[in-house]
C-alpha atoms as a PDB file:
ATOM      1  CA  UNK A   1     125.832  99.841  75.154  1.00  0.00           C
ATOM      2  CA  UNK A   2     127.997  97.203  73.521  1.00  0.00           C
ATOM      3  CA  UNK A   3     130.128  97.376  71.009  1.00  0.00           C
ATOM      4  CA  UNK A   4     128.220  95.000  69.038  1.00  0.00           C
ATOM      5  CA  UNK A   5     125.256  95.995  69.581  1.00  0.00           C
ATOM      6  CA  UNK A   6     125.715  99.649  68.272  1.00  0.00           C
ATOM      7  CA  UNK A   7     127.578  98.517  65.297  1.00  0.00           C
ATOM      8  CA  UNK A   8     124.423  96.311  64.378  1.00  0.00           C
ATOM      9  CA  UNK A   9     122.174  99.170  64.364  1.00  0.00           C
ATOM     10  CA  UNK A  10     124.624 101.172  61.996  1.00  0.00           C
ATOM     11  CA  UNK A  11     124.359  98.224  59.760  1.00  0.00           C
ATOM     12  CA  UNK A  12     120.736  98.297  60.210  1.00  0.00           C
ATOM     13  CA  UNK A  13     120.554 101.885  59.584  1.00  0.00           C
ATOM     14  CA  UNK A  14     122.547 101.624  56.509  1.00  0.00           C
ATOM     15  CA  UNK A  15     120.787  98.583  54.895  1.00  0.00           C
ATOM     16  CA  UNK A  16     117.389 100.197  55.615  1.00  0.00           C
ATOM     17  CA  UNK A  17     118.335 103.905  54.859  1.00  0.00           C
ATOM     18  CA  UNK A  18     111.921 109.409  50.354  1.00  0.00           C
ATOM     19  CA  UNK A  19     110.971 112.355  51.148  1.00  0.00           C
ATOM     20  CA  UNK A  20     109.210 115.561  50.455  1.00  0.00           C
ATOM     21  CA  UNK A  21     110.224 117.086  47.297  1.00  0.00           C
ATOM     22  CA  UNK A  22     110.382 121.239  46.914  1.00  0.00           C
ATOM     23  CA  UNK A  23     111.114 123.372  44.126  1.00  0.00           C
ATOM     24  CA  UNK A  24     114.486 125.463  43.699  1.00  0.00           C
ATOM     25  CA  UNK A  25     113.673 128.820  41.396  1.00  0.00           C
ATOM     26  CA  UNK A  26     115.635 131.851  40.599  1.00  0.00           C
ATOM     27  CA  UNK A  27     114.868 134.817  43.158  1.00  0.00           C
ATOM     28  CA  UNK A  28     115.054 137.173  39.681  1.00  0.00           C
ATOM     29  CA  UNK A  29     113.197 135.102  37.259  1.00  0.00           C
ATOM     30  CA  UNK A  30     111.161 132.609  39.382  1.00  0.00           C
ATOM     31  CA  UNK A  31     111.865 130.032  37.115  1.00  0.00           C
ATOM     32  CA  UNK A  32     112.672 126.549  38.021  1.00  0.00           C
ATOM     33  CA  UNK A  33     116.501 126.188  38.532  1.00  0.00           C
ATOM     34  CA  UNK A  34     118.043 123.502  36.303  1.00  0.00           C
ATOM     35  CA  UNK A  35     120.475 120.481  38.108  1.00  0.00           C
ATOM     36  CA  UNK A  36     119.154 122.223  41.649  1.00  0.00           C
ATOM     37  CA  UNK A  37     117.562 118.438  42.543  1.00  0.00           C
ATOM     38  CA  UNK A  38     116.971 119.744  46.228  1.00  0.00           C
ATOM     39  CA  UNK A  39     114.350 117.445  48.255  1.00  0.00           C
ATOM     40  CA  UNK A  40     115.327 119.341  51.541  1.00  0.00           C
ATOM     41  CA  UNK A  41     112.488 120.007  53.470  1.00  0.00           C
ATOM     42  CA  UNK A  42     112.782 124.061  54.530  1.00  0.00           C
ATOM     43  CA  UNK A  43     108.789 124.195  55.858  1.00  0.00           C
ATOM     44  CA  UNK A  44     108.161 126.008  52.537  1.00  0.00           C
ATOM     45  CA  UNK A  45     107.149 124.289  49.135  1.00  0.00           C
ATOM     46  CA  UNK A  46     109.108 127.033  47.382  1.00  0.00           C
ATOM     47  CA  UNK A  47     112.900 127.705  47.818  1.00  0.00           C
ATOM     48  CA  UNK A  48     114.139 131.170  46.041  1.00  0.00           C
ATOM     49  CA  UNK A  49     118.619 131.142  45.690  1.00  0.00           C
ATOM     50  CA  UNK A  50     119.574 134.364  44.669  1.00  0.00           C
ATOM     51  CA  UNK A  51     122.035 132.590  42.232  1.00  0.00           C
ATOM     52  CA  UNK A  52     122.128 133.814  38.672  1.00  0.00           C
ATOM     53  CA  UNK A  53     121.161 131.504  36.018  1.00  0.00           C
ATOM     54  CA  UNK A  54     122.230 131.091  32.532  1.00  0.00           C
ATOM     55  CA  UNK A  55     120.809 129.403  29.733  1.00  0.00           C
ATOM     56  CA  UNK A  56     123.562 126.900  28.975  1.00  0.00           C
ATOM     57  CA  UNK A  57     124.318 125.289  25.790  1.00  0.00           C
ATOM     58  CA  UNK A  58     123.969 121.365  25.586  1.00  0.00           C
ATOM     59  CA  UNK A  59     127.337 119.702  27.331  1.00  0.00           C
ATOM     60  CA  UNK A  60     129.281 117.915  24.229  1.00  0.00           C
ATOM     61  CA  UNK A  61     129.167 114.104  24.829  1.00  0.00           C
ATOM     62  CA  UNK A  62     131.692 112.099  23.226  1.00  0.00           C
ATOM     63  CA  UNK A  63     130.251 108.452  22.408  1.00  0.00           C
ATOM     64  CA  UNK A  64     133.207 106.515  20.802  1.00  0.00           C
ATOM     65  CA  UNK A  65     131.975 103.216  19.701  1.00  0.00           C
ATOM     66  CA  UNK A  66     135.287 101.487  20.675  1.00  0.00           C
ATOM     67  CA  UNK A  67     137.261 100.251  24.001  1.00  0.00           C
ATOM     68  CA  UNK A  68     136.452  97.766  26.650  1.00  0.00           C
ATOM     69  CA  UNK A  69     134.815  99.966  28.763  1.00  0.00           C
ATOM     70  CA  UNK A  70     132.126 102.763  28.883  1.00  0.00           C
ATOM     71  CA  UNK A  71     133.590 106.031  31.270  1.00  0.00           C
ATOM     72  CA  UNK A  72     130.859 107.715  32.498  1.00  0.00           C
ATOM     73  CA  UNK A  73     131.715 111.301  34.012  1.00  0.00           C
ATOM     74  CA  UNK A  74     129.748 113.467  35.795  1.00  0.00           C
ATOM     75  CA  UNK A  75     128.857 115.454  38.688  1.00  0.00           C
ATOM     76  CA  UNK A  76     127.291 114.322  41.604  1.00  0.00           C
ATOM     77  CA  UNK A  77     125.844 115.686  45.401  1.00  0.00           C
ATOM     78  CA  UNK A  78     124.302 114.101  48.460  1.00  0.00           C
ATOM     79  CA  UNK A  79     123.590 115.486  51.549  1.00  0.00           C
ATOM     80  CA  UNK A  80     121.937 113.810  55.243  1.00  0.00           C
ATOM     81  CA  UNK A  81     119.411 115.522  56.761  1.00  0.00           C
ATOM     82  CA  UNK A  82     117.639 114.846  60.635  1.00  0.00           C
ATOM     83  CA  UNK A  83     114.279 116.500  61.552  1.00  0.00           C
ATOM     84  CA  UNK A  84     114.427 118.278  58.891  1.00  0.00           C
ATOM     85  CA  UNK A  85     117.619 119.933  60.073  1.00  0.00           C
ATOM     86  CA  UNK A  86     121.110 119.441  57.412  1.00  0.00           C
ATOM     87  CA  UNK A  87     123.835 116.967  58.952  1.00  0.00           C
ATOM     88  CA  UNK A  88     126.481 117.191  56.022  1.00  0.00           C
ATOM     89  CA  UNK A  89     126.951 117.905  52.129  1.00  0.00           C
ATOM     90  CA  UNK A  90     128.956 116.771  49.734  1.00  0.00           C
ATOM     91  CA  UNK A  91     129.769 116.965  46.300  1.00  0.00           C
ATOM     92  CA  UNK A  92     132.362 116.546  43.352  1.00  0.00           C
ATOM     93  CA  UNK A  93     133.380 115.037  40.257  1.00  0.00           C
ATOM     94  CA  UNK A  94     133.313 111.344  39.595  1.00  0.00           C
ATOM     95  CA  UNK A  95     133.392 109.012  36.766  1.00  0.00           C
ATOM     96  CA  UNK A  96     131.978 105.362  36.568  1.00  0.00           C
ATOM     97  CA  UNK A  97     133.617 102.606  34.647  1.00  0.00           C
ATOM     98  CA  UNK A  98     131.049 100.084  32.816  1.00  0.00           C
ATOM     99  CA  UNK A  99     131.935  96.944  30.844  1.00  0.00           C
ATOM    100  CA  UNK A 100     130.566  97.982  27.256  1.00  0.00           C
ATOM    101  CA  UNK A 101     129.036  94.356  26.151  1.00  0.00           C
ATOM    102  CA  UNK A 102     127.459  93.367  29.948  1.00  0.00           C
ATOM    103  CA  UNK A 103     126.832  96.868  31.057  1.00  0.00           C
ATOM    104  CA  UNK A 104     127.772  95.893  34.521  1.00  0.00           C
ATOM    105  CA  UNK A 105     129.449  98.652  36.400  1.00  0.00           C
ATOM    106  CA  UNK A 106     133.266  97.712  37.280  1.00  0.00           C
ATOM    107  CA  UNK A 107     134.706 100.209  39.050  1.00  0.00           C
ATOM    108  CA  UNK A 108     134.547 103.519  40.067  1.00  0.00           C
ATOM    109  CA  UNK A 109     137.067 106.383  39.745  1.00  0.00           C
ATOM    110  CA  UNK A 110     136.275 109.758  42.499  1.00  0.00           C
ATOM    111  CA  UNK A 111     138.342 112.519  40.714  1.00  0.00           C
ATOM    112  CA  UNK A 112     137.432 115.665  43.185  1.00  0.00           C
ATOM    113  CA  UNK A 113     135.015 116.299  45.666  1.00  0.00           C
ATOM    114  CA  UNK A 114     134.304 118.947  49.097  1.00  0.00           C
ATOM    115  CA  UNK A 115     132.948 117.628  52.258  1.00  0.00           C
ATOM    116  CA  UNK A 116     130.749 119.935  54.386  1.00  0.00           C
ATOM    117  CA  UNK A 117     129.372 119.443  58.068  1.00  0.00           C
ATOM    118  CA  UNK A 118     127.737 120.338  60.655  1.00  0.00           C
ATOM    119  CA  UNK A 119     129.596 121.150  64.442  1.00  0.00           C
ATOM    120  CA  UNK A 120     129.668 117.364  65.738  1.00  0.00           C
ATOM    121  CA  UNK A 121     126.321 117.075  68.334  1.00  0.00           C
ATOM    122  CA  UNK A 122     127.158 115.623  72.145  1.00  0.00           C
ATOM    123  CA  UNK A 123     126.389 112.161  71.160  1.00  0.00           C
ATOM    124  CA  UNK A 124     123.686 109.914  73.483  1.00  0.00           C
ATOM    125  CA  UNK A 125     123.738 106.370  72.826  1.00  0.00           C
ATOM    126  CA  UNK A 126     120.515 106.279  73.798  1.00  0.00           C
ATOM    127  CA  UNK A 127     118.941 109.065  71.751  1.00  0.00           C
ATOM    128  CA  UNK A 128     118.929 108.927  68.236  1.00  0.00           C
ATOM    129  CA  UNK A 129     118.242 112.814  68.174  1.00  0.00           C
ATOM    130  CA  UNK A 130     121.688 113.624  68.942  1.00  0.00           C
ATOM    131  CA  UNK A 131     123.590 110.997  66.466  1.00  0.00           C
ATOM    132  CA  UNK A 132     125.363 112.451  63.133  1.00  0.00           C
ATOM    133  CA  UNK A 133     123.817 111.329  60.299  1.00  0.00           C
ATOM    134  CA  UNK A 134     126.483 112.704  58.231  1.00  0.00           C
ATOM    135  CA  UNK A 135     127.933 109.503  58.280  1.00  0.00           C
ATOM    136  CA  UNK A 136     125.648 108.042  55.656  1.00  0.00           C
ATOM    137  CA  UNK A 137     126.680 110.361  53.109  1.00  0.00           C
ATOM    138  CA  UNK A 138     128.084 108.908  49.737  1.00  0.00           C
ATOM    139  CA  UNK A 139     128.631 108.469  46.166  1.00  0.00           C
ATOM    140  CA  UNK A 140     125.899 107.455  43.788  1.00  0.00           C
ATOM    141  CA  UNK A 141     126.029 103.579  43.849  1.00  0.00           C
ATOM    142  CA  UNK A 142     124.341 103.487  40.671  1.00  0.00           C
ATOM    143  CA  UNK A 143     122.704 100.048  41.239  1.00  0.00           C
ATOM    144  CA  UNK A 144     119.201 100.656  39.563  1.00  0.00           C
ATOM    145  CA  UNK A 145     121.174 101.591  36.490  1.00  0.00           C
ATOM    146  CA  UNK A 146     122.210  98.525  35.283  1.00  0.00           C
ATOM    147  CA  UNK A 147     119.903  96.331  33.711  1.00  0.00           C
ATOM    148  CA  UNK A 148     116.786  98.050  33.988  1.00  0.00           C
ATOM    149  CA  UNK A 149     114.476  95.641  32.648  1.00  0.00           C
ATOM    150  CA  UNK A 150     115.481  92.622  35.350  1.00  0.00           C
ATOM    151  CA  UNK A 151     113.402  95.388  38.052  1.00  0.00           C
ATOM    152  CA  UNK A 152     110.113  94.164  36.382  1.00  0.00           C
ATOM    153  CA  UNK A 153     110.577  90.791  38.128  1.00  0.00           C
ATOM    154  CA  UNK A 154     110.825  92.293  41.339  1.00  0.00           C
ATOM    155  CA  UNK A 155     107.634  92.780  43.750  1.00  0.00           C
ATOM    156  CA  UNK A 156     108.877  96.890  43.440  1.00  0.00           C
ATOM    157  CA  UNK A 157     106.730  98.353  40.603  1.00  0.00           C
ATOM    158  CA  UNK A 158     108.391 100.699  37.853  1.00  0.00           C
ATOM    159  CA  UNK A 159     106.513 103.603  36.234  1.00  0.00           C
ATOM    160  CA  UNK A 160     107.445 105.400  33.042  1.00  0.00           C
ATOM    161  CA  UNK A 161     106.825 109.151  33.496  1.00  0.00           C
ATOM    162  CA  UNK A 162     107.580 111.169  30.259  1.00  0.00           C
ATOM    163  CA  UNK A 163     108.265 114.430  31.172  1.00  0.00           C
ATOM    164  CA  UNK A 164     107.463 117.534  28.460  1.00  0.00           C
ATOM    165  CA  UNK A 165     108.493 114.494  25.666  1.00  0.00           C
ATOM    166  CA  UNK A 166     112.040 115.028  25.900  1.00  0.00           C
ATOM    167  CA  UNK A 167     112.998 113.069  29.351  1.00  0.00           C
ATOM    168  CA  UNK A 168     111.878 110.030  30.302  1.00  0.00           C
ATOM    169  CA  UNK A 169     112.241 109.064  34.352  1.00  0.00           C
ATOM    170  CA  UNK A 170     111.901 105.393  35.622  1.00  0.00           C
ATOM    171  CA  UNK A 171     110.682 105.147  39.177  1.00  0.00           C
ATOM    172  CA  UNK A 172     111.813 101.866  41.598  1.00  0.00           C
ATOM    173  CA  UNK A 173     110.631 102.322  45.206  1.00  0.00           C
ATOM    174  CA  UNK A 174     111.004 100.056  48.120  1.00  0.00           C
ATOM    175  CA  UNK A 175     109.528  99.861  51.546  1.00  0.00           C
ATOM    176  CA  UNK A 176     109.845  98.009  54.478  1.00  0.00           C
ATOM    177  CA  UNK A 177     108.484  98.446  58.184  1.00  0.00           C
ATOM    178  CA  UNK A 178     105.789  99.773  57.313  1.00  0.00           C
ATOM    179  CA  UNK A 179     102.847  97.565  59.107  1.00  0.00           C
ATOM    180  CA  UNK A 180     105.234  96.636  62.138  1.00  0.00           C
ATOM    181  CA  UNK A 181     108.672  97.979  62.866  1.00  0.00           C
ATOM    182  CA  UNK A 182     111.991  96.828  63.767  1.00  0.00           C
ATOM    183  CA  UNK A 183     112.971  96.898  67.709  1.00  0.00           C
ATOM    184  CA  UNK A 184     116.038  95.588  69.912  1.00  0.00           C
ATOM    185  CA  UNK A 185     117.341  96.774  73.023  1.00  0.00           C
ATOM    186  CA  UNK A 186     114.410  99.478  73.282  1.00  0.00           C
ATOM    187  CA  UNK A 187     115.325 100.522  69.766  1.00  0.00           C
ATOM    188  CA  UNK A 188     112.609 101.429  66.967  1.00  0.00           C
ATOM    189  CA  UNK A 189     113.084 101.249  63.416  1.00  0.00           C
ATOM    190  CA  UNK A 190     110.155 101.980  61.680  1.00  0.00           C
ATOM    191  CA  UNK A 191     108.801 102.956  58.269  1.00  0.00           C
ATOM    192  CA  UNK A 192     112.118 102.826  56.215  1.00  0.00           C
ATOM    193  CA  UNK A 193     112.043 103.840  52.284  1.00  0.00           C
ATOM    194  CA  UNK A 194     114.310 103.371  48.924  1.00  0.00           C
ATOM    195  CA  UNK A 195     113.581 105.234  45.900  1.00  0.00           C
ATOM    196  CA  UNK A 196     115.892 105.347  42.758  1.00  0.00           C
ATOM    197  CA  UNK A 197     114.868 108.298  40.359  1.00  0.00           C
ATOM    198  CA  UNK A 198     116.724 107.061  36.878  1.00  0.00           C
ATOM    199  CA  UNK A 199     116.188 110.089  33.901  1.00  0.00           C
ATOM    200  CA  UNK A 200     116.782 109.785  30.191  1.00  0.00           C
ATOM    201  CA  UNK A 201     116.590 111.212  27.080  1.00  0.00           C
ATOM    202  CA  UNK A 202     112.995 111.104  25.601  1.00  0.00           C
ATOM    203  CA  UNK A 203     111.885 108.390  23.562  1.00  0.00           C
ATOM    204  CA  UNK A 204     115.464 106.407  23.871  1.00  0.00           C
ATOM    205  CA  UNK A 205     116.520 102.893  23.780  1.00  0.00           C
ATOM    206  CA  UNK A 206     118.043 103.925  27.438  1.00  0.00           C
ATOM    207  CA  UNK A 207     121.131 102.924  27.224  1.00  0.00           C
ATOM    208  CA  UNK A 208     124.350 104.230  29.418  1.00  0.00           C
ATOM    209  CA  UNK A 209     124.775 107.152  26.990  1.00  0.00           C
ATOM    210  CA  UNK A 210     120.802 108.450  27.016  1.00  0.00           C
ATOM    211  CA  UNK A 211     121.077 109.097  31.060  1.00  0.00           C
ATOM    212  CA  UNK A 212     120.324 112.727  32.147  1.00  0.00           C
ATOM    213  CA  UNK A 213     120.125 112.041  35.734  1.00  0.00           C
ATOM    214  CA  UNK A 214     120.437 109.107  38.826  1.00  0.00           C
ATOM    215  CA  UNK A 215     119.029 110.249  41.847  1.00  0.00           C
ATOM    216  CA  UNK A 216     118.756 108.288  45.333  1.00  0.00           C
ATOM    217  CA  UNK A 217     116.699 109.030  48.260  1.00  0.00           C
ATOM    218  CA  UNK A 218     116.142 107.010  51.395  1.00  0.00           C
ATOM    219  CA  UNK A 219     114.439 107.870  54.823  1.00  0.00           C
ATOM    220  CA  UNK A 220     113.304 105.628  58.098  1.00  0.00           C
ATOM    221  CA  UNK A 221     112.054 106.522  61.534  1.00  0.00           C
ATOM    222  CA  UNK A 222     113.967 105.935  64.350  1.00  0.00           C
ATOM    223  CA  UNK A 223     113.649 106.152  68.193  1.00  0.00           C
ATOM    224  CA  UNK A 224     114.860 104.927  71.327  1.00  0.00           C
ATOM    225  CA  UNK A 225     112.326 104.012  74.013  1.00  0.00           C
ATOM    226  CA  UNK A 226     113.447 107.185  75.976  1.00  0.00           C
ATOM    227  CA  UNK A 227     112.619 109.497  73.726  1.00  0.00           C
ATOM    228  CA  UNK A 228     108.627 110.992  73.188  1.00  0.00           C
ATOM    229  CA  UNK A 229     108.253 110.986  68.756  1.00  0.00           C
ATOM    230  CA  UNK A 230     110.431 109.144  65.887  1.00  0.00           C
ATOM    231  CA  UNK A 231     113.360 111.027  64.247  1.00  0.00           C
ATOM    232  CA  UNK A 232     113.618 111.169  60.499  1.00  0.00           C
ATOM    233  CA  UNK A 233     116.563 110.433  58.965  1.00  0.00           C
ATOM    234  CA  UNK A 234     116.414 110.895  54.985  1.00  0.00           C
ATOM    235  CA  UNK A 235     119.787 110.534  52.406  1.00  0.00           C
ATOM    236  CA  UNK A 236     119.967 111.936  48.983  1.00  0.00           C
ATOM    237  CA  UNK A 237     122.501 111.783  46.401  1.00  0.00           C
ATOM    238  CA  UNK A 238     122.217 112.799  43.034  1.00  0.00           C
ATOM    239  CA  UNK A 239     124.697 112.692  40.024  1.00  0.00           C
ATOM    240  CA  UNK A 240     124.618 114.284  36.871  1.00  0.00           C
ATOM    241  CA  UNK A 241     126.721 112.986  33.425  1.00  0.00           C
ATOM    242  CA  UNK A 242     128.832 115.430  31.715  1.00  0.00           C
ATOM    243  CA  UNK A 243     130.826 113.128  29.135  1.00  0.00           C
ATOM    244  CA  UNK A 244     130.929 110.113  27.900  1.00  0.00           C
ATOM    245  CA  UNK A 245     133.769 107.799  26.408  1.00  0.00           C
ATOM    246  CA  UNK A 246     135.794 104.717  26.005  1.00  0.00           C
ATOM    247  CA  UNK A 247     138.565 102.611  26.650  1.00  0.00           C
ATOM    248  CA  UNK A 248     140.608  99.850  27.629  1.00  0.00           C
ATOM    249  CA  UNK A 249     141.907 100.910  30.920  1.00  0.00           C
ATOM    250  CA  UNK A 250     139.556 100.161  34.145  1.00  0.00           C
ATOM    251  CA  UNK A 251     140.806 103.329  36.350  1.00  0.00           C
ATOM    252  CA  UNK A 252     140.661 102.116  39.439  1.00  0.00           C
ATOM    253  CA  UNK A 253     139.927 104.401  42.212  1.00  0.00           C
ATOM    254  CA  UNK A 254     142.020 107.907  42.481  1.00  0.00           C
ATOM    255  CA  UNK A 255     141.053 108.295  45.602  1.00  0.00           C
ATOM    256  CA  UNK A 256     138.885 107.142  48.343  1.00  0.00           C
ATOM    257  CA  UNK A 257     135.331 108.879  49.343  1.00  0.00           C
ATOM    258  CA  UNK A 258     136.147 110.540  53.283  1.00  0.00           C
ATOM    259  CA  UNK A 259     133.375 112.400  55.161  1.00  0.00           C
ATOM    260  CA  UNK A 260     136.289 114.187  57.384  1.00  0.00           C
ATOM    261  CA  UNK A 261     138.055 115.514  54.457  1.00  0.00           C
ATOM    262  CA  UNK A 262     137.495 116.986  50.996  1.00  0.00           C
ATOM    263  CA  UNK A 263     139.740 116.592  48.201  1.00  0.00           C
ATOM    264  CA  UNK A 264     139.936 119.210  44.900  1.00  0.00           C
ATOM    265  CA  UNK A 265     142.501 119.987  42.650  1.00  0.00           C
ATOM    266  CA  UNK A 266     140.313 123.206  41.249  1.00  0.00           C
ATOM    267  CA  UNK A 267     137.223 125.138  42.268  1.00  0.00           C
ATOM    268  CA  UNK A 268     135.240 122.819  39.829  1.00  0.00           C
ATOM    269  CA  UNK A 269     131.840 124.152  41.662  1.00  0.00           C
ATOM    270  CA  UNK A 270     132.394 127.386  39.371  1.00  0.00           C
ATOM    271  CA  UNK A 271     132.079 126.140  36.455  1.00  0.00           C
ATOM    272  CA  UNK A 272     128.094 126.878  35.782  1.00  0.00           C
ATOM    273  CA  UNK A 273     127.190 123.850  34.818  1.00  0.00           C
ATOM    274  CA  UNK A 274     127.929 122.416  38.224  1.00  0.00           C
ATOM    275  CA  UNK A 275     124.898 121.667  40.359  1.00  0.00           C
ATOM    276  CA  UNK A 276     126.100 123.766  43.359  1.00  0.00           C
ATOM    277  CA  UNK A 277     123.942 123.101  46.007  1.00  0.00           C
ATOM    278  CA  UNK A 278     126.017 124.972  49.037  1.00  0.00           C
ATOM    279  CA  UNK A 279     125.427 128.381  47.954  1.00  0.00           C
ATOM    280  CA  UNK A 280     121.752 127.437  48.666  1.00  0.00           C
ATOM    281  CA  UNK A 281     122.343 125.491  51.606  1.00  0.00           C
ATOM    282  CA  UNK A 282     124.553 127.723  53.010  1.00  0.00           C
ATOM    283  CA  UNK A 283     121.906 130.881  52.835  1.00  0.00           C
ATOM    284  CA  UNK A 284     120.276 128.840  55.474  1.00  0.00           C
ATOM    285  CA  UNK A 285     122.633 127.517  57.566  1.00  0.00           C
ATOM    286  CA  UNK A 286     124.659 130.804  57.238  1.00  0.00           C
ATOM    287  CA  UNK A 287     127.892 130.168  59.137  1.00  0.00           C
ATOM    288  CA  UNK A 288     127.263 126.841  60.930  1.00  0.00           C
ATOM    289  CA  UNK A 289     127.774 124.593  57.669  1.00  0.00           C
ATOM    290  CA  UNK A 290     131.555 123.949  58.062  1.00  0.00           C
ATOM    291  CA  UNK A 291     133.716 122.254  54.780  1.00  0.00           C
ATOM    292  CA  UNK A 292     136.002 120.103  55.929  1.00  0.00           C
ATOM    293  CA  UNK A 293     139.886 120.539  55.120  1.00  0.00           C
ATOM    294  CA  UNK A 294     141.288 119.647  51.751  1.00  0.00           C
ATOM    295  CA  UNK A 295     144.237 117.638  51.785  1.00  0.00           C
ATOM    296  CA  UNK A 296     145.408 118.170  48.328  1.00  0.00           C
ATOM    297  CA  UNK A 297     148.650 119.992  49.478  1.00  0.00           C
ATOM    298  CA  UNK A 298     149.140 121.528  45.936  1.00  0.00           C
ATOM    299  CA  UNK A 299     145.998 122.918  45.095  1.00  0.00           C
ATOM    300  CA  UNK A 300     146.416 126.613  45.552  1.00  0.00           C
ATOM    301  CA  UNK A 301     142.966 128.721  45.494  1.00  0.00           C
ATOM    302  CA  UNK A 302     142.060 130.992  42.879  1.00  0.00           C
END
């Protein structure tokens, strides 16, 4: 296959890349876990983690009222899944940088973050079974955050879900292929879905300091002519705030987001109110869930 040809269908596959959602409890208690936001399909509605949970006090958020710029920082995970079957996790710290008086978001600043994946499949051009859809990992692009109210132009309808009174959740969904797909070269795209899940405090103006939680989920069919039923490829990131604050200085990037390596300067997944999805994931996959090496040459494990 050429060259050209294959890295048109990655753009394709990225442009286009919701899926069934299941509920995380405690083994012990059988309550609902808190920040578990796990839409992994394990053929079971239910998912018990023998992980301990604690009722944690409210994070302190510091709102200063002056600087240029709004820091939002926070934790965040996302993970690529084929058939049902995990390709890759991530997750870390991150903070994003907003302009206070536009709300647009400027820049972003990745402070740690672990890379996990799967051993590497014998790759067939011509079957998208055996492709790695770690690939499409990444950080929360936080694009349905800004400017909320410009969505109700759109053709994409919004719904307002309030949830016990003190969170509020906007909805924006998107769908294409859905009456005819996409083909080239005896290549099938076909049913291909965007939702952005966008969580506030209850009964709030919504503004950058009322988020909760900004969750992404994609999914689309795939197949090449070859091969007998579609493969379904579905991408979810979620990221959770811990702090606000402000500023004057933009802080550009720290470092850059790389699916072959992680990068930590701590084991910030201990603190407990980090969203650790890899314990759970990893009660699954057992052994085969590899992290990747961490090239911070001076972090030195606890």
């Amino acid at each position: 296959m050429k060259k050209s040809t294959l890295l048109f269908l990655m753009i394709t596959l990225y442009s286009l890349i919701h899926a069934r959602s299941i509920t995380s409890v405690s083994e012990k208690t059988a309550s609902p876990l808190p920040k578990v936001s796990m839409t992994y399909d394990f053929d079971q509605p239910i998912t018990k983690i023998n992980n301990p949970v604690k009722d944690l006090d409210t994070i302190p958020i510091r709102k200063n009222k002056s600087g240029k710029y709004v820091y939002m920082k926070g934790n965040f995970t996302t993970y690529a899944t084929l058939n049902n079957t995990i390709h890759g996790y991530a997750d870390g710290i991150i903070t994003y940088i907003f302009d206070r008086k536009t709300k647009k978001l400027k820049s972003t600043r990745i402070e740690q973050y672990r890379i996990f994946r799967m051993p590497k499949p014998e790759w067939d051009p011509q079957k998208f079974s055996s492709w790695d859809y770690a690939i499409y990992m990444h950080v929360p692009q936080m694009k349905g955050l800004v400017n909320i109210n410009s969505h109700k132009k759109t053709k994409n309808p919004i719904f307002y879900k309030s949830e016990n009174g003190e969170r509020d959740k906007i909805e924006i969904k998107e769908e294409r292929l859905q009456e005819k797909g996409f083909a080239i070269f005896g290549y099938h795209i076909f049913d291909a879905r965007n939702s952005t899940d966008i969580i506030y405090t209850g009964n709030s103006p919504k503004q950058l300091e009322d988020l909760l939680e900004y969750r992404e989920t994609s999914s689309m069919k795939l197949k090449y002519k070859k091969e007998p039923i579609y493969n379904v490829v579905n991408v979810y990131t979620n990221f959770y705030p811990t702090a606000f604050d402000s500023g004057d200085d933009k802080h550009e990037d720290k470092i850059k987001f790389d699916i072959n390596r992680s990068y930590y300067t701590s084991n910030y997944w201990e603190n407990p109110s980090f969203p650790d999805m890899q314990n759970a994931l990893a009660s699954f996959l057992k052994e085969e869930l590899k992290e990747k090496q961490n090239i911070n040459a001076l972090y030195t494990k606890n």
